[in-house]
PDB file of N, CA and C in Angstrom:
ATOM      1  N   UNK A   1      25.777  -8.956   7.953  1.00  0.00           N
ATOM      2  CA  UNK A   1      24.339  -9.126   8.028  1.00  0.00           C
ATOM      3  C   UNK A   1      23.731  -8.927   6.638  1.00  0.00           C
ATOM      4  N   UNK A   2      22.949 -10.118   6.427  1.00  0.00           N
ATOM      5  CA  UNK A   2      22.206  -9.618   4.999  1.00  0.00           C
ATOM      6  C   UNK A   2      20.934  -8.432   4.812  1.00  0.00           C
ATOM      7  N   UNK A   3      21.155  -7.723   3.997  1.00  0.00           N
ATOM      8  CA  UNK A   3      20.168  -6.663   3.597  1.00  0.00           C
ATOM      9  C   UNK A   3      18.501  -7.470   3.412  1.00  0.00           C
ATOM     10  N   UNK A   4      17.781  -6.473   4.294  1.00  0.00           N
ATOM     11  CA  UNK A   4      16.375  -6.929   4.132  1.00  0.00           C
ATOM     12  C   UNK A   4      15.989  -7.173   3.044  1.00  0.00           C
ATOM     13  N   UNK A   5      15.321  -8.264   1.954  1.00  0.00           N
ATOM     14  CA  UNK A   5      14.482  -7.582   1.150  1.00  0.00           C
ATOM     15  C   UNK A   5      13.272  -7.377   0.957  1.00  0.00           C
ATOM     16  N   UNK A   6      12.764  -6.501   0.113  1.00  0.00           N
ATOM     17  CA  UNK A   6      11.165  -6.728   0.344  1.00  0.00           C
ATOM     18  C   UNK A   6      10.882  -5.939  -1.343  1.00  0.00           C
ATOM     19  N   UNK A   7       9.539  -6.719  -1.236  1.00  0.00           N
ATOM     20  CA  UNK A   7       9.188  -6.442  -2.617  1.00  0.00           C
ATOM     21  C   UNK A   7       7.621  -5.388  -3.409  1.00  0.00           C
ATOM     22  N   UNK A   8       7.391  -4.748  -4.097  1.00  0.00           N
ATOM     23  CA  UNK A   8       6.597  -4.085  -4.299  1.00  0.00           C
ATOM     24  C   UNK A   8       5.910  -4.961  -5.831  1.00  0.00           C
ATOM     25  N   UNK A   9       4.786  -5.526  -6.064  1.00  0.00           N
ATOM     26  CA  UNK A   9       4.136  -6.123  -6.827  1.00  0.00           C
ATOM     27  C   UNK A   9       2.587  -5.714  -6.492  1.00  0.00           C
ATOM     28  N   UNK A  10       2.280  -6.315  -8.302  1.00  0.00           N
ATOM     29  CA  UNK A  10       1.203  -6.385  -8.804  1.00  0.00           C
ATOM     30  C   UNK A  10       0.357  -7.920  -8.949  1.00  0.00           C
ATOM     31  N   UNK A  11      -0.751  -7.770  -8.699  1.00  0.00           N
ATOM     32  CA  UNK A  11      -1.390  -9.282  -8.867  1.00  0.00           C
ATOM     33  C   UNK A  11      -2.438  -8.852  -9.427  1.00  0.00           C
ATOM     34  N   UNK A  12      -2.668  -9.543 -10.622  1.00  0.00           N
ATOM     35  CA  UNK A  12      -3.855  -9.313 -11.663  1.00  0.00           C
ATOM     36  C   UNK A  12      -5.405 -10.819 -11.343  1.00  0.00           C
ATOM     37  N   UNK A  13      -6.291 -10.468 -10.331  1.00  0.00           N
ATOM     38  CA  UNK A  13      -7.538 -11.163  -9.769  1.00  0.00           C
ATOM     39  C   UNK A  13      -8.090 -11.665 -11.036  1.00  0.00           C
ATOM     40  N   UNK A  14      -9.139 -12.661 -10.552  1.00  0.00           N
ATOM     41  CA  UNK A  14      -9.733 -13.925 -11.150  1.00  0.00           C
ATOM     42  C   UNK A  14     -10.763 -12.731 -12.410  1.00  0.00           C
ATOM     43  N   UNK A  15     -11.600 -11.643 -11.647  1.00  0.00           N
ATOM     44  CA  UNK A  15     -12.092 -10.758 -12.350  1.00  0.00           C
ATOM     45  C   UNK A  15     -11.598 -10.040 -13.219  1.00  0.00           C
ATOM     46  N   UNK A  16     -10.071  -9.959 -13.506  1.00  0.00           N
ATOM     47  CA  UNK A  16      -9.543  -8.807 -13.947  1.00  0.00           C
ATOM     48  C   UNK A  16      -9.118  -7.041 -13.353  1.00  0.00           C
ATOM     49  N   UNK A  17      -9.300  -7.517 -12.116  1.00  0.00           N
ATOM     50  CA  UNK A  17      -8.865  -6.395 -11.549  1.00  0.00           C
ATOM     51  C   UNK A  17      -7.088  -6.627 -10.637  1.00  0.00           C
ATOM     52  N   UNK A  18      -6.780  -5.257 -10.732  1.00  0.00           N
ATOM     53  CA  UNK A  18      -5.419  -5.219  -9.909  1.00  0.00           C
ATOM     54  C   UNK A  18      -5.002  -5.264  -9.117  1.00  0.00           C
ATOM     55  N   UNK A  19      -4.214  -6.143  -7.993  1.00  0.00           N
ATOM     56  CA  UNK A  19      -4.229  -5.574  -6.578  1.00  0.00           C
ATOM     57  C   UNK A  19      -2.881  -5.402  -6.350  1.00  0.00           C
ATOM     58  N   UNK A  20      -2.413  -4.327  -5.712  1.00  0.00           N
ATOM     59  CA  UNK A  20      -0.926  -3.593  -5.127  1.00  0.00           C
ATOM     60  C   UNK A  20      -0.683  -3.961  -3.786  1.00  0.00           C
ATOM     61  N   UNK A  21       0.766  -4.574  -4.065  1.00  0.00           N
ATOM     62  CA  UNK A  21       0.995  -4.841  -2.496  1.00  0.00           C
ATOM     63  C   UNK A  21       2.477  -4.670  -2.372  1.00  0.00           C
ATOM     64  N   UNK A  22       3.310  -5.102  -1.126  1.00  0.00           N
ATOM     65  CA  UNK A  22       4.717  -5.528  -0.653  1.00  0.00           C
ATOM     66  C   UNK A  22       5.147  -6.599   0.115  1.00  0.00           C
ATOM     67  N   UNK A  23       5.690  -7.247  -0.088  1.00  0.00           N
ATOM     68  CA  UNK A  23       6.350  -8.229   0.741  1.00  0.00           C
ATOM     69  C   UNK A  23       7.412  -8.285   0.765  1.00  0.00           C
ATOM     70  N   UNK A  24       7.962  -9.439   1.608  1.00  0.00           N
ATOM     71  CA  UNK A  24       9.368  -9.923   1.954  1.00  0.00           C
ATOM     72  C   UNK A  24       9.724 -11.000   1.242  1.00  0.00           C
ATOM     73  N   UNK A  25       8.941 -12.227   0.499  1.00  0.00           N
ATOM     74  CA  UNK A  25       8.344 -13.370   0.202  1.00  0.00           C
ATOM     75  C   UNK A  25       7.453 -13.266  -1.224  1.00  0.00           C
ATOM     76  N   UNK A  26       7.902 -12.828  -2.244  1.00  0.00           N
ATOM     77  CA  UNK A  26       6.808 -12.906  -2.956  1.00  0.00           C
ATOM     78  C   UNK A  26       5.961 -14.373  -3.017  1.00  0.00           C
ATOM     79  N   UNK A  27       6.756 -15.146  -3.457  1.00  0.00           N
ATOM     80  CA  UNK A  27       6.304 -16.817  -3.781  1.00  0.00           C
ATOM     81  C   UNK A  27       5.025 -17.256  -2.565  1.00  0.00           C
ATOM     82  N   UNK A  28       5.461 -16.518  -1.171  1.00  0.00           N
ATOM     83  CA  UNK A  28       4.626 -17.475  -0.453  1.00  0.00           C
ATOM     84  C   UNK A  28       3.343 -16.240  -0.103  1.00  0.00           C
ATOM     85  N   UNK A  29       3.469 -15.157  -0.902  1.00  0.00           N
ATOM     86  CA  UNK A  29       2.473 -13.893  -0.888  1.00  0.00           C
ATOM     87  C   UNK A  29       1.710 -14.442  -1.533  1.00  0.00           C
ATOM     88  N   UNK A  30       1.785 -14.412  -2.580  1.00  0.00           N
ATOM     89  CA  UNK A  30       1.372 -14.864  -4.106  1.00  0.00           C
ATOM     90  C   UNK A  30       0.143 -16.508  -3.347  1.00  0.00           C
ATOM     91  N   UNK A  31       0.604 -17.278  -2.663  1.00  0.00           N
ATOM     92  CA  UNK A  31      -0.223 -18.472  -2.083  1.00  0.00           C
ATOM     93  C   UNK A  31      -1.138 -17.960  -1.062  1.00  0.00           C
ATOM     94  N   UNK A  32      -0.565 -17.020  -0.532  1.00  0.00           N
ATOM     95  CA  UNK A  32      -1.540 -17.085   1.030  1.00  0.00           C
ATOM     96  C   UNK A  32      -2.149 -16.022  -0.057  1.00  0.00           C
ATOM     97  N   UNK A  33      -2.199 -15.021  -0.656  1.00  0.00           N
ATOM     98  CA  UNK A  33      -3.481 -14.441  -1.664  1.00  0.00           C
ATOM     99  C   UNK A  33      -4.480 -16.245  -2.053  1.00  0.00           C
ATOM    100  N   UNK A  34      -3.623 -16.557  -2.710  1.00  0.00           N
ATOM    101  CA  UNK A  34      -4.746 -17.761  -3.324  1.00  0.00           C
ATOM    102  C   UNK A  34      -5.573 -18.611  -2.519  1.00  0.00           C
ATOM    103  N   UNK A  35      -4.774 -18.595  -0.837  1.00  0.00           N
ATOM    104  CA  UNK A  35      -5.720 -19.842   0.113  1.00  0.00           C
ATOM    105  C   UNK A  35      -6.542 -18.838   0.517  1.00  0.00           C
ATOM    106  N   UNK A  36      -6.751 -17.637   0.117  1.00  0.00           N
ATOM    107  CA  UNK A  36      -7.535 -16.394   0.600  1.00  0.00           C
ATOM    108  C   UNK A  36      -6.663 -15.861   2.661  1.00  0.00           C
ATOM    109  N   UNK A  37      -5.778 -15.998   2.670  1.00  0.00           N
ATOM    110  CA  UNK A  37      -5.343 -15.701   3.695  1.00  0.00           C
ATOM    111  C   UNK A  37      -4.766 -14.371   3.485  1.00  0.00           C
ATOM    112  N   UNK A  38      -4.620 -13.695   2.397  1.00  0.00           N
ATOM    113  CA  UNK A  38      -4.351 -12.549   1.419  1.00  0.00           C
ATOM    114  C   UNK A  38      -5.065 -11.248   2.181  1.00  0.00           C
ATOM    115  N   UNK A  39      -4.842 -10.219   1.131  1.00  0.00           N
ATOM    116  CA  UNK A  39      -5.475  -9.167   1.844  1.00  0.00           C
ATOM    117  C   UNK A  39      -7.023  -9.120   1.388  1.00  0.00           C
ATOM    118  N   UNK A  40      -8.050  -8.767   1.994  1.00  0.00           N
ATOM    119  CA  UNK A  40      -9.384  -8.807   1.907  1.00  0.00           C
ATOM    120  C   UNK A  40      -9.929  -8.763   0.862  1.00  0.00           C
ATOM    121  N   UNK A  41      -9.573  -8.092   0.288  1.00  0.00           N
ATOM    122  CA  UNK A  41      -9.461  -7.249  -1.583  1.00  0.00           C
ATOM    123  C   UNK A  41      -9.269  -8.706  -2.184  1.00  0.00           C
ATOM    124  N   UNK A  42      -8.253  -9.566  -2.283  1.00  0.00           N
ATOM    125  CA  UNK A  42      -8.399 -10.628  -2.969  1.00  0.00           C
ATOM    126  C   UNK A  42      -8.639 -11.901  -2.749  1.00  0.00           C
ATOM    127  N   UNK A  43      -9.784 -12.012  -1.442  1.00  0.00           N
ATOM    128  CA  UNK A  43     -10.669 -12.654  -0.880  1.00  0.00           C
ATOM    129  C   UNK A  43     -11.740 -12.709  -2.228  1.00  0.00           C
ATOM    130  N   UNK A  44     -12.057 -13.593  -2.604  1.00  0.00           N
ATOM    131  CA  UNK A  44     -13.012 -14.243  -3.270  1.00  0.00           C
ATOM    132  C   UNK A  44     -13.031 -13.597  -5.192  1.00  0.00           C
ATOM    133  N   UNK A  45     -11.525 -13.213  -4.889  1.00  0.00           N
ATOM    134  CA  UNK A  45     -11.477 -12.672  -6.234  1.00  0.00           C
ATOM    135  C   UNK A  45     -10.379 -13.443  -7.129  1.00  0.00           C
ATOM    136  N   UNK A  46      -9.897 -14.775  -6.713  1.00  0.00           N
ATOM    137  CA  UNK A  46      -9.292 -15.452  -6.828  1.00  0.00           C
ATOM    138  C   UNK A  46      -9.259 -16.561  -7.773  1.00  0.00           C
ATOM    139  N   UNK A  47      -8.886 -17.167  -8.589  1.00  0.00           N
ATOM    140  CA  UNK A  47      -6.985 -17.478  -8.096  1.00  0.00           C
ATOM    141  C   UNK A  47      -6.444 -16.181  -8.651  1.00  0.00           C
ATOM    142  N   UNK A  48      -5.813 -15.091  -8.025  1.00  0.00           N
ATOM    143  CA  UNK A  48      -4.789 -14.431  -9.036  1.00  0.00           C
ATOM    144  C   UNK A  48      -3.938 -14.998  -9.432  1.00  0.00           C
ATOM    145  N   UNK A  49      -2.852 -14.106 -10.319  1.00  0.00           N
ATOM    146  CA  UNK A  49      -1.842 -14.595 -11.043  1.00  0.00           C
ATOM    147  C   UNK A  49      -0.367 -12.889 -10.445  1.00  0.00           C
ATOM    148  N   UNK A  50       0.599 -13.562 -10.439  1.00  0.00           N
ATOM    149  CA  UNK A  50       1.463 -12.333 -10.378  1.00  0.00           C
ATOM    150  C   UNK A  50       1.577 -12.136 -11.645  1.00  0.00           C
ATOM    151  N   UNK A  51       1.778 -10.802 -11.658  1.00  0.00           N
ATOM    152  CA  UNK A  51       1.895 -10.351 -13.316  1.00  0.00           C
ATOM    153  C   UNK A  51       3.101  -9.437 -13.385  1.00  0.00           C
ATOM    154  N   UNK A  52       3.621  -8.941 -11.868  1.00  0.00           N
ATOM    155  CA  UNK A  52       5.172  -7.499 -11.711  1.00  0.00           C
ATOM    156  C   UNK A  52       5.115  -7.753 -10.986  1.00  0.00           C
ATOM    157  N   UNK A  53       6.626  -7.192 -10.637  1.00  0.00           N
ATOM    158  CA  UNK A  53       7.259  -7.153  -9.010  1.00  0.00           C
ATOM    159  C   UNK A  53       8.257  -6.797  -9.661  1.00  0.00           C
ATOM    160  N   UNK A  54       9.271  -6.024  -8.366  1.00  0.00           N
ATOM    161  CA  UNK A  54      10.317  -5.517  -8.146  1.00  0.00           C
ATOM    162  C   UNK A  54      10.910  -5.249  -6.999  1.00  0.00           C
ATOM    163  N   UNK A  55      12.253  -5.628  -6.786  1.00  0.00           N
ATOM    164  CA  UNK A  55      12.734  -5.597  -5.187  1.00  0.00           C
ATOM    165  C   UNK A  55      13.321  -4.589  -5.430  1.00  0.00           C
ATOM    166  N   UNK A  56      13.081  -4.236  -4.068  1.00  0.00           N
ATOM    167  CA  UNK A  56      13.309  -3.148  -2.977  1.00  0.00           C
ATOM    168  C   UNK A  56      14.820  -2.944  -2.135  1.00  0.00           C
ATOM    169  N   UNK A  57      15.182  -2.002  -1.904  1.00  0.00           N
ATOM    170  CA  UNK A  57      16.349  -2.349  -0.740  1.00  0.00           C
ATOM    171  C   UNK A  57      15.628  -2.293   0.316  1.00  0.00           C
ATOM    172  N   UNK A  58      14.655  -2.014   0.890  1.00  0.00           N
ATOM    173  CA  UNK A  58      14.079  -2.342   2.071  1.00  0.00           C
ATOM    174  C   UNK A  58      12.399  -2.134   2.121  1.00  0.00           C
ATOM    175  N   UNK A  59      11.766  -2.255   3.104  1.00  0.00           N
ATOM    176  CA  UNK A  59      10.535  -2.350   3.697  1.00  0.00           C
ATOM    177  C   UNK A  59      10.058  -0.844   3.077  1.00  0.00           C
ATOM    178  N   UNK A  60      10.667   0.037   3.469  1.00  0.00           N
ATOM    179  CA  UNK A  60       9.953   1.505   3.641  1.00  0.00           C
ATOM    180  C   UNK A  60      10.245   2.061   1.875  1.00  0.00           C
ATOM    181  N   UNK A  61      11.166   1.383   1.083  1.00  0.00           N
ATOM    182  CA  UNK A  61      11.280   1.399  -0.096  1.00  0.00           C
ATOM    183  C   UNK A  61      10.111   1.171  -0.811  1.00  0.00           C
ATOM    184  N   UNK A  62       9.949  -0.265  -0.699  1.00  0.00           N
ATOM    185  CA  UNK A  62       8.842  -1.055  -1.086  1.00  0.00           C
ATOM    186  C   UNK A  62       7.195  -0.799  -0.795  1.00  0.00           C
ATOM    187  N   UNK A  63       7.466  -0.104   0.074  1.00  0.00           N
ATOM    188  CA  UNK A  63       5.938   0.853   0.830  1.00  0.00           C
ATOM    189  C   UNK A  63       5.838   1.749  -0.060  1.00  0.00           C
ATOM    190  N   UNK A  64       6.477   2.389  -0.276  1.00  0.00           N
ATOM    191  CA  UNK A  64       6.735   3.692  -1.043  1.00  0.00           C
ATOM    192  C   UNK A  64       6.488   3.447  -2.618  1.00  0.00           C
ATOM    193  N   UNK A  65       7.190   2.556  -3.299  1.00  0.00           N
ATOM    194  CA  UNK A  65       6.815   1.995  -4.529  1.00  0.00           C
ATOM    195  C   UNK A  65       5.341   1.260  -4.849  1.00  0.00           C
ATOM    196  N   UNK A  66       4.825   0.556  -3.398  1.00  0.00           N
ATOM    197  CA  UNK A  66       3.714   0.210  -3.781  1.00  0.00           C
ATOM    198  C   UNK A  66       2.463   1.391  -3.759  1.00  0.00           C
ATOM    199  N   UNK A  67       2.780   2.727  -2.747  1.00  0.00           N
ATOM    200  CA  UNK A  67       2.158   3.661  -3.188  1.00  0.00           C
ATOM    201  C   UNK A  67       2.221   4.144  -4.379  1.00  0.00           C
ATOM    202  N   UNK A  68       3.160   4.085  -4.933  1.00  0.00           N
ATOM    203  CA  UNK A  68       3.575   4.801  -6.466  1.00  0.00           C
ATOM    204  C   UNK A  68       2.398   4.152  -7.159  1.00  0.00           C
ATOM    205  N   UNK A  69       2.921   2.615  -6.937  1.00  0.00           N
ATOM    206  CA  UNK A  69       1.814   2.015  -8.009  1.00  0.00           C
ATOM    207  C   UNK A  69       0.359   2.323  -8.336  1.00  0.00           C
ATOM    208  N   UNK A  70       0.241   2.115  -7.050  1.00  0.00           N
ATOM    209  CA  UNK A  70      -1.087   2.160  -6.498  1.00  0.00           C
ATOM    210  C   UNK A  70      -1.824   3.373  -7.212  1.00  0.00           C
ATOM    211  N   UNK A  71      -0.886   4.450  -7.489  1.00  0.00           N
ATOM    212  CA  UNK A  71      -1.838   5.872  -8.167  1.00  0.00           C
ATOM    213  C   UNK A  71      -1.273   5.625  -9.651  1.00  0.00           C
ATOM    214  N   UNK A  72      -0.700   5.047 -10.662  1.00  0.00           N
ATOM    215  CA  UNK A  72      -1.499   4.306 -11.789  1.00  0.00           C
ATOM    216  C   UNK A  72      -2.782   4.321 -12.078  1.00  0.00           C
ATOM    217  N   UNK A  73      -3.023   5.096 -13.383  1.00  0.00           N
ATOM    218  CA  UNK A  73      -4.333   4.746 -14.311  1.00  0.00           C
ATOM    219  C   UNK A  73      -4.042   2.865 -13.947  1.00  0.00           C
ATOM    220  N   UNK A  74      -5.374   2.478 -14.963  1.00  0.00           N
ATOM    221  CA  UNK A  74      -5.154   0.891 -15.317  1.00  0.00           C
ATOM    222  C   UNK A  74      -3.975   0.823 -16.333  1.00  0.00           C
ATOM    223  N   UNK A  75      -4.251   1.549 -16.991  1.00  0.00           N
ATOM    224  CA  UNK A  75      -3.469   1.817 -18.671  1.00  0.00           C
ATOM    225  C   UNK A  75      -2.330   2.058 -18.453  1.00  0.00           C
ATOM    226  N   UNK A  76      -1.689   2.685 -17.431  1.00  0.00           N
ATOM    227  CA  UNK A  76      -0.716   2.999 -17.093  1.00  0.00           C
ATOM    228  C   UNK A  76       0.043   1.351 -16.388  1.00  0.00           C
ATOM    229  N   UNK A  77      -0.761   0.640 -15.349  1.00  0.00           N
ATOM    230  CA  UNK A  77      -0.049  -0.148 -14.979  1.00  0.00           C
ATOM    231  C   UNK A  77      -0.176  -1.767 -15.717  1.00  0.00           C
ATOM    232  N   UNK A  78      -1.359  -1.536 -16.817  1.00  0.00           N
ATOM    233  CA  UNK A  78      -1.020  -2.306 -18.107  1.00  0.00           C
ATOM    234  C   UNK A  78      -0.006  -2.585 -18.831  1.00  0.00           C
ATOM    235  N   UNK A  79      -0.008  -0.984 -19.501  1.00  0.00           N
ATOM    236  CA  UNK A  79       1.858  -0.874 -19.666  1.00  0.00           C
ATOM    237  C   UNK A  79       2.969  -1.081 -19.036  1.00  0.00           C
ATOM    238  N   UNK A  80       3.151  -1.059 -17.966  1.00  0.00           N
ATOM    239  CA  UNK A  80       4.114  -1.193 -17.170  1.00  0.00           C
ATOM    240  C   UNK A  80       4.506  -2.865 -16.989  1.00  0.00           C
ATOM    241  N   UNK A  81       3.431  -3.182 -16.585  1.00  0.00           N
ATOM    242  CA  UNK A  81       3.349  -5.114 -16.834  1.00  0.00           C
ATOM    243  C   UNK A  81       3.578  -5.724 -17.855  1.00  0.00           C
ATOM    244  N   UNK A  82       3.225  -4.818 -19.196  1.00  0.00           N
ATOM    245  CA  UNK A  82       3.479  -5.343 -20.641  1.00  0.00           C
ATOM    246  C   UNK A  82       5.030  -5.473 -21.090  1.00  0.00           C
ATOM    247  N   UNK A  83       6.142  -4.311 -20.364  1.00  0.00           N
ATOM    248  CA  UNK A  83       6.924  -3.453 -20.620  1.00  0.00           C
ATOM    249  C   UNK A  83       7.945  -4.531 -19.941  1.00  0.00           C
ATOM    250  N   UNK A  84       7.874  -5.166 -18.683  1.00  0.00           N
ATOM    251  CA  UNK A  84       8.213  -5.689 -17.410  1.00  0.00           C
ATOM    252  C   UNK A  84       8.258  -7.267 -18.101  1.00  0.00           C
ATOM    253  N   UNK A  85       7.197  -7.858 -19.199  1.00  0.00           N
ATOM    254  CA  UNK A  85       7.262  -8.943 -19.499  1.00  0.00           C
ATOM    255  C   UNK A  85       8.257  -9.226 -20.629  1.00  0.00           C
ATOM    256  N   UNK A  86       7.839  -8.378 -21.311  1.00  0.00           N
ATOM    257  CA  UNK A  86       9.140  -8.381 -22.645  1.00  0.00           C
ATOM    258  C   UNK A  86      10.474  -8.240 -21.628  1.00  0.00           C
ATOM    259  N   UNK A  87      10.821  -7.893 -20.953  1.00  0.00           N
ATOM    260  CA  UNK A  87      12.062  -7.806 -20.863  1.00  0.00           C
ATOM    261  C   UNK A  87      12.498  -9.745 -20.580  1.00  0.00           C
ATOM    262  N   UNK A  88      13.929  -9.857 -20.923  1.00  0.00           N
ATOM    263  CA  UNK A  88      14.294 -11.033 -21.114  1.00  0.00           C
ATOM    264  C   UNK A  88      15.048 -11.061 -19.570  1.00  0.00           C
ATOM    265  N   UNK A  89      14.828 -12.336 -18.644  1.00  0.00           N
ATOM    266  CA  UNK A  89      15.819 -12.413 -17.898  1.00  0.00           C
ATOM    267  C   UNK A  89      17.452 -13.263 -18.049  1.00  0.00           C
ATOM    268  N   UNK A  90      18.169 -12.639 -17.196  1.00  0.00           N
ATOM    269  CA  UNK A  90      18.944 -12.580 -17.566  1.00  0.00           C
ATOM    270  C   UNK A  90      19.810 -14.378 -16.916  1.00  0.00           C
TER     271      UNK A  90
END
């Protein structure tokens, strides 16, 4: 059986503000945010852009990390996105 995955990300709104979330799906998260089918928060704050993410070994992982995030200064999860982009994939 394959391992769940799920993911803990950042989406940087049309305003400049941050929004923290998790999924299973980033790619089709990332759209239903943009058709506004998203979470309320990025209802009319749109188009975001993903800016981080990171998978999870599971659901309750990814809950947990997106709380982490979530208590981030801005500055803090600035850096972290800045930090996350430089890196080269592989």
């Amino acid at each position: 059986m394959r391992p769940e995955r799920a993911y803990s990300y950042i989406l940087r709104c049309a305003d400049g503000t941050f929004y923290t979330g998790w999924t299973s799906d980033v790619t089709a998260r990332v759209k239903n945010h943009n058709a506004g089918k998203g979470a309320k928060y990025t209802r009319g704050r749109g188009p975001v852009e993903l800016v981080y993410y990171e998978e999870r070994v599971n659901k309750a992982e990814a809950c947990r990390r997106e709380w982490e995030l979530k208590k981030l200064t801005r500055k803090q999860k600035e850096e972290l996105i800045s930090a996350w982009q430089e890196v080269p994939e592989d």
